[in-house]
Each structure stands twice: as C-alpha cells, then as structure tokens.
C-alpha atoms as a PDB file:
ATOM      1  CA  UNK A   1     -31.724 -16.834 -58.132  1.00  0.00           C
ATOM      2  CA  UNK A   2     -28.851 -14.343 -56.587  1.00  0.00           C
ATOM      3  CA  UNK A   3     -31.357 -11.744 -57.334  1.00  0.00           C
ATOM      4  CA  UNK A   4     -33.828 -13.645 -55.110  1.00  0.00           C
ATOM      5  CA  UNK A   5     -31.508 -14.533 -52.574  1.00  0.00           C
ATOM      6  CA  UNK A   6     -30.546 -10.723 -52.527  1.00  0.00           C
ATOM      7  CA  UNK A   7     -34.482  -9.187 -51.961  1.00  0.00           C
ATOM      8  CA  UNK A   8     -34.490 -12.062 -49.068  1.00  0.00           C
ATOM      9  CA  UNK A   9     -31.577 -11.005 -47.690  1.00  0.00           C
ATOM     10  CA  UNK A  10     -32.393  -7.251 -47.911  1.00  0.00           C
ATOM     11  CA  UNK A  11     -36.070  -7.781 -46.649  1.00  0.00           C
ATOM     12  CA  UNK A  12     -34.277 -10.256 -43.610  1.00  0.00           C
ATOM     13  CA  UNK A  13     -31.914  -6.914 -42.566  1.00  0.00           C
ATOM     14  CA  UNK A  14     -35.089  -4.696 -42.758  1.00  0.00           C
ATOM     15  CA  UNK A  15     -37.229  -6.454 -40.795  1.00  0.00           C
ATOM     16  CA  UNK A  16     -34.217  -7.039 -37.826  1.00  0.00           C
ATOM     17  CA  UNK A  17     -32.972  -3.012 -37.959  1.00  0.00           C
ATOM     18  CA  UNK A  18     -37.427  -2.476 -37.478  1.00  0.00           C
ATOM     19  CA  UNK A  19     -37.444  -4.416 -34.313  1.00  0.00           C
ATOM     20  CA  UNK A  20     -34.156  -2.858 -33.175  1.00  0.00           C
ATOM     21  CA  UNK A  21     -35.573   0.600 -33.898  1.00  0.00           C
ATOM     22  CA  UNK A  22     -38.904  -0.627 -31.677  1.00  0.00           C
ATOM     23  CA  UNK A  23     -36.771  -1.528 -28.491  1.00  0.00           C
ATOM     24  CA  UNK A  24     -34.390   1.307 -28.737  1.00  0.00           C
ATOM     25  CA  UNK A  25     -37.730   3.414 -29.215  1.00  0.00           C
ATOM     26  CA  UNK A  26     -39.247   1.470 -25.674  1.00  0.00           C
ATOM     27  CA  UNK A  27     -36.122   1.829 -23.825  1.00  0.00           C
ATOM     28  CA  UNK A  28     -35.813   5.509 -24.548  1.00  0.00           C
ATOM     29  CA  UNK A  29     -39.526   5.986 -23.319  1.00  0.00           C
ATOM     30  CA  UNK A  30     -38.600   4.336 -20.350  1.00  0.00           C
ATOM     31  CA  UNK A  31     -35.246   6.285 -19.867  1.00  0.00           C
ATOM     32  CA  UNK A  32     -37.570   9.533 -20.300  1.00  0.00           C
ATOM     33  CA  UNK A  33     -39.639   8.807 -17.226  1.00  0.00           C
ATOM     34  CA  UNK A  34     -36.191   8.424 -15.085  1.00  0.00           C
ATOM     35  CA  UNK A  35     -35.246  11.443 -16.332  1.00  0.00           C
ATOM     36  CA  UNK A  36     -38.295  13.687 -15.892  1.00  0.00           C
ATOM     37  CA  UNK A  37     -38.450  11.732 -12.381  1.00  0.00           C
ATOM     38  CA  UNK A  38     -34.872  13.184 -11.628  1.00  0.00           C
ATOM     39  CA  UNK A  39     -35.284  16.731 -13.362  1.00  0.00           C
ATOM     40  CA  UNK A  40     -37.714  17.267 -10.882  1.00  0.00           C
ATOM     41  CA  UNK A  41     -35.362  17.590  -7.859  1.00  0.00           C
ATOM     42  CA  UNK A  42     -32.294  18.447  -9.619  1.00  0.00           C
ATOM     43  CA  UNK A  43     -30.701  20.741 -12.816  1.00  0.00           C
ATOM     44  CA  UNK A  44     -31.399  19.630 -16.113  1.00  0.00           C
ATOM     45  CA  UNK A  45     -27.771  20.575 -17.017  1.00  0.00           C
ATOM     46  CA  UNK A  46     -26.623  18.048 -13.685  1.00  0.00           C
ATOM     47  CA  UNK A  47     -28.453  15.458 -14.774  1.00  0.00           C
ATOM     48  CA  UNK A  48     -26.927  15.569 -18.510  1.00  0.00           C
ATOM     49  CA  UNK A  49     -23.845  15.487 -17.258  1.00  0.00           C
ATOM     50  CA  UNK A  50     -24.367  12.730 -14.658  1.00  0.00           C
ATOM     51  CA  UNK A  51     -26.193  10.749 -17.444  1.00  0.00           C
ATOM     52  CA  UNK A  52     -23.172  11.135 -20.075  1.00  0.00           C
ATOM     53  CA  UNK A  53     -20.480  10.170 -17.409  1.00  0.00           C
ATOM     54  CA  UNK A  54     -22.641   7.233 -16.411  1.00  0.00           C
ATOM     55  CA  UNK A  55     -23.205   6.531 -20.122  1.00  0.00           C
ATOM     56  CA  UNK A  56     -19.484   6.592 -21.148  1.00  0.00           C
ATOM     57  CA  UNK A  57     -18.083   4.850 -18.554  1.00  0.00           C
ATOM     58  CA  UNK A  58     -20.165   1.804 -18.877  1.00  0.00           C
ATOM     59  CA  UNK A  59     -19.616   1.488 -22.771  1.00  0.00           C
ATOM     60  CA  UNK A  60     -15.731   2.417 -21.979  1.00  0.00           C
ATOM     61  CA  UNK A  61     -15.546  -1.114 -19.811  1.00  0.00           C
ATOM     62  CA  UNK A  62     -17.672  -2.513 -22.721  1.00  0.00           C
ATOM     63  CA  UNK A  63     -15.397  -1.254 -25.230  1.00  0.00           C
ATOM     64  CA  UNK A  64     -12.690  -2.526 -22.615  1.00  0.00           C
ATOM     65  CA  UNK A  65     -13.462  -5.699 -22.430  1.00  0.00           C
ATOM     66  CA  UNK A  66     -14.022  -6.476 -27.033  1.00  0.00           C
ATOM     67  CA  UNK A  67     -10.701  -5.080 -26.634  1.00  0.00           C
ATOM     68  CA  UNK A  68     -11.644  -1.935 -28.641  1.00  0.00           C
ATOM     69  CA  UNK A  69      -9.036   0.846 -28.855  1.00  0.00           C
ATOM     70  CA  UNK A  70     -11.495   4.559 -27.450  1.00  0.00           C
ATOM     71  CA  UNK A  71      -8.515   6.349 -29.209  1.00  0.00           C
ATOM     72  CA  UNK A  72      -9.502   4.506 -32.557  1.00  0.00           C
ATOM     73  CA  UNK A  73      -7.847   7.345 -35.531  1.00  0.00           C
ATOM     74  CA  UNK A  74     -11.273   6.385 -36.950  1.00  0.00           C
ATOM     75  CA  UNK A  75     -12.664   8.323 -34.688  1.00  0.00           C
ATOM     76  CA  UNK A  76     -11.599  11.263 -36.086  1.00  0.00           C
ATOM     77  CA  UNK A  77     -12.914  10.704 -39.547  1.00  0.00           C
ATOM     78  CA  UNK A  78     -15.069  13.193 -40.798  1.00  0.00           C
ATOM     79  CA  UNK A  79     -18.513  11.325 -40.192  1.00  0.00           C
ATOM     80  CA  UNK A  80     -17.694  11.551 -36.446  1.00  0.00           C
ATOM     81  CA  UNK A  81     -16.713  14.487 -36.273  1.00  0.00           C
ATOM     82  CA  UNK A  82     -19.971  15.352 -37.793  1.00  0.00           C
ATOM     83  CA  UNK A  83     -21.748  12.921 -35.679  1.00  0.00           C
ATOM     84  CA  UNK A  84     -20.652  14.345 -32.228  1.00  0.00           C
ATOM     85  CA  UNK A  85     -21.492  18.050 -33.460  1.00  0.00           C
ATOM     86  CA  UNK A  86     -24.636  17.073 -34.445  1.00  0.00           C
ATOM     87  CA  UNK A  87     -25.471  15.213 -31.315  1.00  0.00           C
ATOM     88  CA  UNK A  88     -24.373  17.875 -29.198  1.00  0.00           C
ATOM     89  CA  UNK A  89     -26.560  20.179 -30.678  1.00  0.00           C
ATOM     90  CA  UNK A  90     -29.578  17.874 -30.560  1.00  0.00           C
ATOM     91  CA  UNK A  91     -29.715  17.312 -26.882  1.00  0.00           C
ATOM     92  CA  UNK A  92     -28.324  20.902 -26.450  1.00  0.00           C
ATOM     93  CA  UNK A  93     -31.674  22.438 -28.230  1.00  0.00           C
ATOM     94  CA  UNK A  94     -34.258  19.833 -27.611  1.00  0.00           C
ATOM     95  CA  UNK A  95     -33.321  20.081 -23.841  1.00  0.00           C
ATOM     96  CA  UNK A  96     -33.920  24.084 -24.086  1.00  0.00           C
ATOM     97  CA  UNK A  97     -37.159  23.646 -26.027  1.00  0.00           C
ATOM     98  CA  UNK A  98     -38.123  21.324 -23.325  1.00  0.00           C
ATOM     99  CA  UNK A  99     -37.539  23.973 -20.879  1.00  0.00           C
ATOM    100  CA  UNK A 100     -38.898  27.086 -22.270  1.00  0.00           C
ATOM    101  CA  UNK A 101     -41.610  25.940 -25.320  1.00  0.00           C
ATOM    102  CA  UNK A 102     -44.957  23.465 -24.661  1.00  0.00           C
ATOM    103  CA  UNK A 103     -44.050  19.838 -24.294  1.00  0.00           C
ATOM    104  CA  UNK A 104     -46.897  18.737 -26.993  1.00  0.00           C
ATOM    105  CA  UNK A 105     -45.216  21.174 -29.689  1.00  0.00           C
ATOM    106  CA  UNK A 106     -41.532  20.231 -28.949  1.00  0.00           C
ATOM    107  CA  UNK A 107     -42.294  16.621 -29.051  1.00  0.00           C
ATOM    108  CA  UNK A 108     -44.255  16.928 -32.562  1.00  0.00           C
ATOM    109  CA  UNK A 109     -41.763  18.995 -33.884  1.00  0.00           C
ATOM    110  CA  UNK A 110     -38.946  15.782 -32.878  1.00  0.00           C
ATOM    111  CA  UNK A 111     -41.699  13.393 -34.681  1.00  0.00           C
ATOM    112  CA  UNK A 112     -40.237  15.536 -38.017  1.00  0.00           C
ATOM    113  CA  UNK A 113     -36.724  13.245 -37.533  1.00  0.00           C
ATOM    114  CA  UNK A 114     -38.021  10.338 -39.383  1.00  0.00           C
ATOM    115  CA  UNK A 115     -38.431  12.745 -42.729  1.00  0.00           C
ATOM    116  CA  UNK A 116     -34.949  14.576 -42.631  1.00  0.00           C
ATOM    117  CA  UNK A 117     -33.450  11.447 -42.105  1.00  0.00           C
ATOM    118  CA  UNK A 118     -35.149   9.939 -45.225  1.00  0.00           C
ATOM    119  CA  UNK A 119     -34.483  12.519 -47.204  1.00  0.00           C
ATOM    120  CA  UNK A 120     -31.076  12.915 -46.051  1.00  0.00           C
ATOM    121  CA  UNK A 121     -30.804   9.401 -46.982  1.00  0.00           C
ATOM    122  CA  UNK A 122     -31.917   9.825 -50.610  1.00  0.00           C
ATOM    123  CA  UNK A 123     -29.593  12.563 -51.110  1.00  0.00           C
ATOM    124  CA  UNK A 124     -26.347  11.237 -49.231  1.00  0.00           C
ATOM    125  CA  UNK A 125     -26.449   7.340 -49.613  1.00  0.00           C
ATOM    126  CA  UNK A 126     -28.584   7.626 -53.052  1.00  0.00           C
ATOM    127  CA  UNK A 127     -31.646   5.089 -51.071  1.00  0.00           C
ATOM    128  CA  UNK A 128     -34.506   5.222 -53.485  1.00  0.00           C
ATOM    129  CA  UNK A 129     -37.480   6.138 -51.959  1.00  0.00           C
ATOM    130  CA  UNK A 130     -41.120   5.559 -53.409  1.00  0.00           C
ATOM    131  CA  UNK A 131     -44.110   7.709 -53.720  1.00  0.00           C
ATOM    132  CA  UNK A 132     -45.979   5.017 -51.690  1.00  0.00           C
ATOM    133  CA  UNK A 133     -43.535   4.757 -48.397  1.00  0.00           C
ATOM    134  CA  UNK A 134     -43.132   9.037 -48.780  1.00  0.00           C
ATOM    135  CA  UNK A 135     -46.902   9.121 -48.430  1.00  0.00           C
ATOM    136  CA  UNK A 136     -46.978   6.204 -45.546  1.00  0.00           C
ATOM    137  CA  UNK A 137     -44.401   8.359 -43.765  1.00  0.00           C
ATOM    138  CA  UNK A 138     -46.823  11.512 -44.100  1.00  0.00           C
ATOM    139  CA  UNK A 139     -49.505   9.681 -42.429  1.00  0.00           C
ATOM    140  CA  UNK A 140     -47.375   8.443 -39.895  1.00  0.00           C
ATOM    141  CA  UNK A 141     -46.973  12.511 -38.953  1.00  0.00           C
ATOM    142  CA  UNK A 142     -50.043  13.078 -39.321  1.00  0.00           C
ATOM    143  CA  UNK A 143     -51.044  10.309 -36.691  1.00  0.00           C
ATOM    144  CA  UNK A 144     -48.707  11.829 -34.731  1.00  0.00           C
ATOM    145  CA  UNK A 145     -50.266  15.389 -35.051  1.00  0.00           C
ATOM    146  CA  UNK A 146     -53.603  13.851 -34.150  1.00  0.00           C
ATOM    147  CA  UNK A 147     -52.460  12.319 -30.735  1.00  0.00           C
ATOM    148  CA  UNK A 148     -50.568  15.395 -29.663  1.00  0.00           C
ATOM    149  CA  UNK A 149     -53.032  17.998 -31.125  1.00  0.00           C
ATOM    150  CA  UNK A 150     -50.574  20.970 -30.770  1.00  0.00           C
ATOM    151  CA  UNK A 151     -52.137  24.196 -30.465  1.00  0.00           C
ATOM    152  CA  UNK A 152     -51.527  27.371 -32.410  1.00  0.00           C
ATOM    153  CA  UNK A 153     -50.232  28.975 -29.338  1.00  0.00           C
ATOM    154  CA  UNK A 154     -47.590  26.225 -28.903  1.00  0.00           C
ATOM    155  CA  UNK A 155     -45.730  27.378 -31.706  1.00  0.00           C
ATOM    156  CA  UNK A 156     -43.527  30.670 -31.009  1.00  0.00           C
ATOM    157  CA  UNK A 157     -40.166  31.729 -32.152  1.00  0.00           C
ATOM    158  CA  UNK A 158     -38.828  29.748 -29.254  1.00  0.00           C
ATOM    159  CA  UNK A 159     -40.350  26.205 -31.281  1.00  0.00           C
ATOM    160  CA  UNK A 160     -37.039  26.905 -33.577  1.00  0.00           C
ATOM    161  CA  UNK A 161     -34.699  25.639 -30.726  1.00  0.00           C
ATOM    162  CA  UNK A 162     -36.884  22.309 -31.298  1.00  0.00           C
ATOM    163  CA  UNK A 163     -36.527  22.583 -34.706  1.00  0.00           C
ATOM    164  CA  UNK A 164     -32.794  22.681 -34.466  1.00  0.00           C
ATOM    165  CA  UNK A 165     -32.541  19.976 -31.679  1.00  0.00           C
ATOM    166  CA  UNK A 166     -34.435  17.837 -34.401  1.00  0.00           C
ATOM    167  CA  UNK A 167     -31.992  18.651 -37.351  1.00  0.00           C
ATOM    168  CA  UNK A 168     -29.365  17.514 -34.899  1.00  0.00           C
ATOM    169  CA  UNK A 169     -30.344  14.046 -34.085  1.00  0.00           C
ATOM    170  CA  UNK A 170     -31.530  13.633 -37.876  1.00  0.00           C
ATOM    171  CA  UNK A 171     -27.588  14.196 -38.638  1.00  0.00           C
ATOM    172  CA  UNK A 172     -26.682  12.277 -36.007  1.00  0.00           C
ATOM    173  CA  UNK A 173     -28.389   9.195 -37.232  1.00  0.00           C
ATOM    174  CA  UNK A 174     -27.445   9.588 -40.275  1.00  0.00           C
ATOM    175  CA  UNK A 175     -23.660  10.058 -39.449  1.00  0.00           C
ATOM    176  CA  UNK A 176     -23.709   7.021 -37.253  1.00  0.00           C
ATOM    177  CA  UNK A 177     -24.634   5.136 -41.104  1.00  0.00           C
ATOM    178  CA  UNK A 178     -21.730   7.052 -42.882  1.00  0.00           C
ATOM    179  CA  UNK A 179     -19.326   6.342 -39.522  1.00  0.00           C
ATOM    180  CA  UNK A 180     -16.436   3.753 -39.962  1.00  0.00           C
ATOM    181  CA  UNK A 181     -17.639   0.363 -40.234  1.00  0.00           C
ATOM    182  CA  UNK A 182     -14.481  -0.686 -38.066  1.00  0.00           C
ATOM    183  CA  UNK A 183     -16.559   1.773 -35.208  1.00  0.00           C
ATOM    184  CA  UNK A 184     -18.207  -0.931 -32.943  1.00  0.00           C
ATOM    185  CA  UNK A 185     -21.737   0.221 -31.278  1.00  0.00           C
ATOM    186  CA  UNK A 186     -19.645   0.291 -28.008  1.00  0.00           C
ATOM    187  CA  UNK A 187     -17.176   3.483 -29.496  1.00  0.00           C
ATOM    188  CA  UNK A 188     -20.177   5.228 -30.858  1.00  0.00           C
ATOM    189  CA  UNK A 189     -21.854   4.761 -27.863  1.00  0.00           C
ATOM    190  CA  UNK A 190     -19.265   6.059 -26.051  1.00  0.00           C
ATOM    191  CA  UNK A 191     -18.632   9.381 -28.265  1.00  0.00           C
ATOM    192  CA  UNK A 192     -22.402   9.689 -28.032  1.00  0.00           C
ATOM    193  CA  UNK A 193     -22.368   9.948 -24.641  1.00  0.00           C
ATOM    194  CA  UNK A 194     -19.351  12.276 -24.210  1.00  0.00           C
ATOM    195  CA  UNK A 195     -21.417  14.616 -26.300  1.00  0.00           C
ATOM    196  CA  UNK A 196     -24.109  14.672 -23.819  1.00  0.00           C
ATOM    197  CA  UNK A 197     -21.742  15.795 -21.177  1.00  0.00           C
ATOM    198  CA  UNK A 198     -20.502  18.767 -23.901  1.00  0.00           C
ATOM    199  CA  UNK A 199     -24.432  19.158 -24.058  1.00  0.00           C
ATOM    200  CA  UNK A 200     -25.027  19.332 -20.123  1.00  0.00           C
ATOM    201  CA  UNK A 201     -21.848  21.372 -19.512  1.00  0.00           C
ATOM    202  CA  UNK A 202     -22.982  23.723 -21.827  1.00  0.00           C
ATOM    203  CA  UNK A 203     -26.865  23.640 -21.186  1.00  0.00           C
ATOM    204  CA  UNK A 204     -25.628  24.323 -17.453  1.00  0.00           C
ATOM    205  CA  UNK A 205     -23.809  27.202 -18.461  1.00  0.00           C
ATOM    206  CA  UNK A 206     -26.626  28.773 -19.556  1.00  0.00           C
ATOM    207  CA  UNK A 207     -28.808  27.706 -17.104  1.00  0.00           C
ATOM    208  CA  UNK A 208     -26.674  29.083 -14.145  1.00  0.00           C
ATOM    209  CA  UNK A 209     -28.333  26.357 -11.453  1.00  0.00           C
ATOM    210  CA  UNK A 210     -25.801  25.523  -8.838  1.00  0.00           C
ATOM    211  CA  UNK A 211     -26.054  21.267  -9.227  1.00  0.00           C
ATOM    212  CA  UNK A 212     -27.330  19.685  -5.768  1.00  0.00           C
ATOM    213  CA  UNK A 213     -26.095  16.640  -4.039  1.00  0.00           C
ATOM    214  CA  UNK A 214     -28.703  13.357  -5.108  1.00  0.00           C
ATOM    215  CA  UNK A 215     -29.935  11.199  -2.449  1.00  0.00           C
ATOM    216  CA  UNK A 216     -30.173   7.354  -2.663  1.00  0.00           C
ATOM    217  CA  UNK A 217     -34.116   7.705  -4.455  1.00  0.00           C
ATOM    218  CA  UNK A 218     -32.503  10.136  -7.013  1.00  0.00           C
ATOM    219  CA  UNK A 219     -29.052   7.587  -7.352  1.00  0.00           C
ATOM    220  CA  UNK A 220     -32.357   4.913  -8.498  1.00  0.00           C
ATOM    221  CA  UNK A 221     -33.317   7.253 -11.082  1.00  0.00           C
ATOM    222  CA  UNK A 222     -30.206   8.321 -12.314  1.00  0.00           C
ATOM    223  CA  UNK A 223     -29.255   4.416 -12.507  1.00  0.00           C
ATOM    224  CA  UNK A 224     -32.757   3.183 -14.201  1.00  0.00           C
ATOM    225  CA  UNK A 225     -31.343   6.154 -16.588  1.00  0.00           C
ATOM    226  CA  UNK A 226     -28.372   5.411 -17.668  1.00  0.00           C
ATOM    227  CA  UNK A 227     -28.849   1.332 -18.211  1.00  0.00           C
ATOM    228  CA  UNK A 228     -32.128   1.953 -20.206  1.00  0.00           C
ATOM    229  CA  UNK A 229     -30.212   5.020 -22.068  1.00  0.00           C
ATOM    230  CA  UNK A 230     -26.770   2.413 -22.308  1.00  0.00           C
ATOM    231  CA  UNK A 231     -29.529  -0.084 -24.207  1.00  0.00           C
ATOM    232  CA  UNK A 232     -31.400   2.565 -26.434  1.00  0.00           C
ATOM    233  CA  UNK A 233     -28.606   3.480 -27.544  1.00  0.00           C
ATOM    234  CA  UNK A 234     -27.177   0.546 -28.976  1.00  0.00           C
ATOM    235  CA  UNK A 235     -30.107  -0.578 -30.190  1.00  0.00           C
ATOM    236  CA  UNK A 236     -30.478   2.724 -32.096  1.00  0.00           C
ATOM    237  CA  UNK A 237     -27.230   1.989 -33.627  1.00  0.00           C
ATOM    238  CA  UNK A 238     -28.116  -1.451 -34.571  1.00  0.00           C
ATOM    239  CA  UNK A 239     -31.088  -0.421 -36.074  1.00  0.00           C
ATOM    240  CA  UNK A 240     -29.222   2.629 -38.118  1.00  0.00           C
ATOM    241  CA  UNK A 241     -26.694  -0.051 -39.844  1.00  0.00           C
ATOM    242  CA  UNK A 242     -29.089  -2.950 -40.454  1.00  0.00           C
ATOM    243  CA  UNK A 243     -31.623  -2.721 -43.804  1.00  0.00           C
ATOM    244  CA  UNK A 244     -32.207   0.256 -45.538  1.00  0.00           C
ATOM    245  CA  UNK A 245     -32.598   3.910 -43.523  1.00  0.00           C
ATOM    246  CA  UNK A 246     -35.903   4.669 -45.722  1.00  0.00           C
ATOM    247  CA  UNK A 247     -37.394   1.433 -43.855  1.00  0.00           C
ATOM    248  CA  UNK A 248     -36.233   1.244 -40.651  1.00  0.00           C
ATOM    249  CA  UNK A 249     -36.067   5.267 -39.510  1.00  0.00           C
ATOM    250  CA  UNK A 250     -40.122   5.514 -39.645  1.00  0.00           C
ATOM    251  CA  UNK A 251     -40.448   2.965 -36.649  1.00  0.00           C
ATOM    252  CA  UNK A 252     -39.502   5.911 -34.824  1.00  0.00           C
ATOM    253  CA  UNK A 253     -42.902   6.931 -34.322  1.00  0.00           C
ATOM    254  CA  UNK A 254     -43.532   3.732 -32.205  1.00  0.00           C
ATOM    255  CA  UNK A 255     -41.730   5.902 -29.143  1.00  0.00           C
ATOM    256  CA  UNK A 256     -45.117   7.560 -28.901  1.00  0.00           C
ATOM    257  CA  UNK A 257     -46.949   4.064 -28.377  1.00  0.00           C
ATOM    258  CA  UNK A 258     -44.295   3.017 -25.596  1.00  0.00           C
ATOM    259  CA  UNK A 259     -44.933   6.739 -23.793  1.00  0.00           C
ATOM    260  CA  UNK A 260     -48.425   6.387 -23.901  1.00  0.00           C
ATOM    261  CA  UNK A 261     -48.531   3.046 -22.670  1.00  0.00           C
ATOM    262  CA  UNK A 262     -46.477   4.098 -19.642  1.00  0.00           C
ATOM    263  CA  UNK A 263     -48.679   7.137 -19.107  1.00  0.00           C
ATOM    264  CA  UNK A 264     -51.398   5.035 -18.576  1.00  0.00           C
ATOM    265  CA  UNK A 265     -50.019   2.191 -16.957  1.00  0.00           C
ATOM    266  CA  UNK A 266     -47.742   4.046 -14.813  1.00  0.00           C
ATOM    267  CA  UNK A 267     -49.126   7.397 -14.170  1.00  0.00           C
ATOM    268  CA  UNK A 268     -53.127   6.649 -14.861  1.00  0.00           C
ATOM    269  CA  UNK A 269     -53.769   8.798 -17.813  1.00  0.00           C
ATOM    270  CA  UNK A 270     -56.669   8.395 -19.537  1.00  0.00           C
ATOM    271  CA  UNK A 271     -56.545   7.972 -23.404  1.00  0.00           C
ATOM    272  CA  UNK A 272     -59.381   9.835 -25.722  1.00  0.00           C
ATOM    273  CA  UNK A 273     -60.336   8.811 -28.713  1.00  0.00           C
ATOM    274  CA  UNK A 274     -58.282  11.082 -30.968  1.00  0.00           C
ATOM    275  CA  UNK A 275     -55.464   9.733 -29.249  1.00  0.00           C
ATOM    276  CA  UNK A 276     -56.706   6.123 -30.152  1.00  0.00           C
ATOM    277  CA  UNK A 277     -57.197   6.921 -33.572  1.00  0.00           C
ATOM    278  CA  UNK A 278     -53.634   8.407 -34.304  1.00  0.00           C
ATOM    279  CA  UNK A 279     -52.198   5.839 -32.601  1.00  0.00           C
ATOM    280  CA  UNK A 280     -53.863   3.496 -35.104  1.00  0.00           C
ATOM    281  CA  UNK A 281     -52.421   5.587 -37.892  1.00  0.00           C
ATOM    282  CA  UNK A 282     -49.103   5.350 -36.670  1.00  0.00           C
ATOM    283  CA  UNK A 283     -48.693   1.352 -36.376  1.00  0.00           C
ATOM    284  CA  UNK A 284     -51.045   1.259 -39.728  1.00  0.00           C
ATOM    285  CA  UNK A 285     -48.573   3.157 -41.357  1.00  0.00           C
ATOM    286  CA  UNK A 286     -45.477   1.644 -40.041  1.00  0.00           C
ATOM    287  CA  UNK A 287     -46.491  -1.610 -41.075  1.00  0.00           C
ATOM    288  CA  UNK A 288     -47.497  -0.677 -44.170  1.00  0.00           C
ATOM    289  CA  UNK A 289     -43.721   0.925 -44.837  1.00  0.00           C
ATOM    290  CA  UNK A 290     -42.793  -2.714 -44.113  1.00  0.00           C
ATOM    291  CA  UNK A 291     -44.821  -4.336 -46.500  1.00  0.00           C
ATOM    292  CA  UNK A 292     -43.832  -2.311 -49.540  1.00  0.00           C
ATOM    293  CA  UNK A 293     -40.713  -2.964 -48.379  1.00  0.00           C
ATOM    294  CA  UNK A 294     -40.888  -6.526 -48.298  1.00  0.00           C
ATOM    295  CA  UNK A 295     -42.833  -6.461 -51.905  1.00  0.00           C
ATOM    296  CA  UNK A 296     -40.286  -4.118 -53.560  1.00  0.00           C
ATOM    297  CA  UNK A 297     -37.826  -6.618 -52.960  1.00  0.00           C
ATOM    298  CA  UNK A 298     -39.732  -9.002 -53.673  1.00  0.00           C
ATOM    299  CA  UNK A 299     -40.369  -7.990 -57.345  1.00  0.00           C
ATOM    300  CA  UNK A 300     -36.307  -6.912 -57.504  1.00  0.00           C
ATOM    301  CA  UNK A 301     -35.597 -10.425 -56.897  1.00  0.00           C
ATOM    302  CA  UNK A 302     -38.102 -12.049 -59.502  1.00  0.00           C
ATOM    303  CA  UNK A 303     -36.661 -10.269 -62.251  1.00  0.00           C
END
C-alpha cells in the first residue's frame, strides 16, 4: 500500500514539474520575440544587461516581501556557485552563436540540453533511466532535426560557442536540483538574473557597441521581456525540483511548438509539412516519456 501510495505520489510530482516545464517553455518563446523585437534597435550586450537588472530587481522585492534574506550563506554553497558559472556561460555563448553562426543550427544544437541534463542526472543524482524513455528522448531530437532541417553549411567551428552555451544551461538546470532546498525560486531567480548582467557586461565587452538610449516602444519590449522572462523562470525552477529530472527535462522540446505557433500567428509564417511532421514527433514522444513514466511507477507500487 505505501508502495502504491509512493508510485502515485511520484507519478502526481511528474506530471505537475511537465506542465511547469510547458509554461516556462511558452513564456520563454514569448520573452524571445521581445527580445529579438528589441535587439533590433539596440546592443545585444544592452539589452542583457537591461533584462538582468529588470529581472533581479523584481524577484529582489519578491524575495523582499517572503521575507527572504538575498545574502542567504546558502548562497554560497557549492551548487550555486556552480549554478551562476554555468549560467553565465550559457547566455554568454548561446548569445555569441546567435550572433555569428545560423539561427536553425544554434537552436538545434540548444535542443541537445534535454540529453546532458538526463545524463547528468543518471550520473549525479543516480535517476535510473530506461532504454525506452533514452530512445523516446532520441526521437524527440530527431523531431526536432526534422523541423529545423539544419544544413551542412550551418555547422562551422563557430557552432562550438553553441555547443558550450548548451553545456551551460544543462549545468545550470541541473545545479538549480542540487541547490539548497532552503533557496526559494525567488533567490535563484534572482542569482540567475545577476548572471545575465555578468553575461551582458561581458558579451558587451566584446562586442564594443556604444548602448543607445530606448524610446517608450523599446521600454514595451524591454517590459513584455522581463515579466515573461520573471515567469519562465520560475516556472523553470518549479519544474527542475518537482518529479524526477529524466521526466520532466524532455518537455523542453515543447519551446519549439510555442515558437512556431507564434511565427505563424504573429508573424504569418507558413508551416510545411516536414515541419508538421516533426512537430508530431516531438509531442508523440513527450507524451510517451510520460506514460512510461506513469507505468513504471505504476508496477513499483504493485509490488
């Protein structure tokens, strides 16, 4: 009967940290299109830093008002510490392979996160991972592969600064499940953001752009940003310390569904049918992940 009550309980937490991995994954589509909208009249390393100061001081007042310390000494645990490098160097190297490498080959090479962070979980926090969900994840990338078709051509040495950025959020979601439970979503949000600014600051010292004064359409943008980025976020973290990482991470791939949707919607693109058929891969395999997650637990609890 505990055993049971256990699966249920385990299934339950899966199923919550899935749908808080879709609307993290639909609010950072959305916080993309403010962003591009913005990049377009101003430095990428200026808008960074605008979004991480915007970002940090509204989950400082949150953290303000639950009457959580910012100067926690958990903060300065070694899963932090990790988590903030890593972070840094994600949006540090996925913003320069925006900038200098094809956006179809930088955005298949992120679609790799799901995987590292699996396997990172297997290794680190001993999750047991079967042959079935390994080979649902696989088809999940392969779905992906077929909807962004990335050319030969796309990939150059210059792909490895998206191949870094991606290492860097993998670590970074899998330091926010190793952080100090006492670490509410509002301090991680909070250090998460601060690291963007470390990422913009240093992204605009490389870039050399002098930043440029925003007007009130580009104060919309960076606004829509930073509340839609403020939400993601937590989400992201809800999702990352509910269920099981092996189970939740894949419903990553569902940011590709929310960006299409507001390409055509939004911007009148027109979908093809390869596109329609990976897309059917992805949510065939994400639900599938689901299942056998639901029916592994199932059979744990009836012996």
């Amino acid at each position: 009967m505990t055993l049971h009550m256990d699966a249920s309980n385990n299934h339950r937490a899966n199923l919550h940290g899935s749908l808080w991995m879709m609307a993290a994954m639909a609010a950072f589509a959305v916080e993309d299109g403010f962003v591009k909208a913005v990049s377009a009249t101003h430095p990428v390393g200026q808008v960074l830093i605008l979004f991480g100061l915007g970002g940090a001081f509204l989950f400082a007042v949150i953290a303000r008002a639950q009457n959580k310390r910012l100067l926690n000494p958990a903060v300065l645990s070694r899963p932090m510490c990790v988590r903030i490098v890593f972070e840094v160097i994600g949006r540090l190297f996925y913003v320069l392979a925006l900038a200098l490498t094809p956006l179809s080959s930088t955005t298949a090479i992120l679609q790799a996160t799901p995987i590292i962070v699996v396997l990172g979980a297997a290794i680190l926090f001993g999750e047991k991972v079967g042959w079935r969900r390994w080979a649902a994840i696989l088809a999940g990338m392969i779905g992906v592969f077929i909807i962004l078709r990335p050319t030969a051509d796309g990939f150059s040495a210059l792909s490895m600064l998206a191949v870094i950025g991606t290492i860097g959020f993998a670590g970074r979601d899998l330091a926010s499940r190793a952080a100090p439970i006492s670490l509410g979503t509002s301090i991680l949000g909070f250090y998460g953001f601060v690291a963007i600014i470390l990422a913009g600051a240093l992204f605009s010292v490389w870039d050399g752009k002098a930043f440029t004064w925003p007007d009130q359409q580009s104060l919309f943008y960076f606004t829509g940003a930073i509340l839609m980025g403020i939400f993601a976020y937590a989400a992201l973290m809800k999702a990352m310390r509910s269920g099981d990482v092996s189970a939740v991470t894949p419903f990553r791939y569902t940011r590709l569904l929310f960006g299409i949707a507001l390409g055509v919607f939004l911007f009148g693109e027109e979908l093809d049918m390869p596109m329609l058929i990976g897309c059917g891969i992805v949510v065939v395999s994400g639900m599938f992940i689901l299942w056998r997650g639901k029916k592994t637990t199932e059979c744990a609890g009836s012996r």
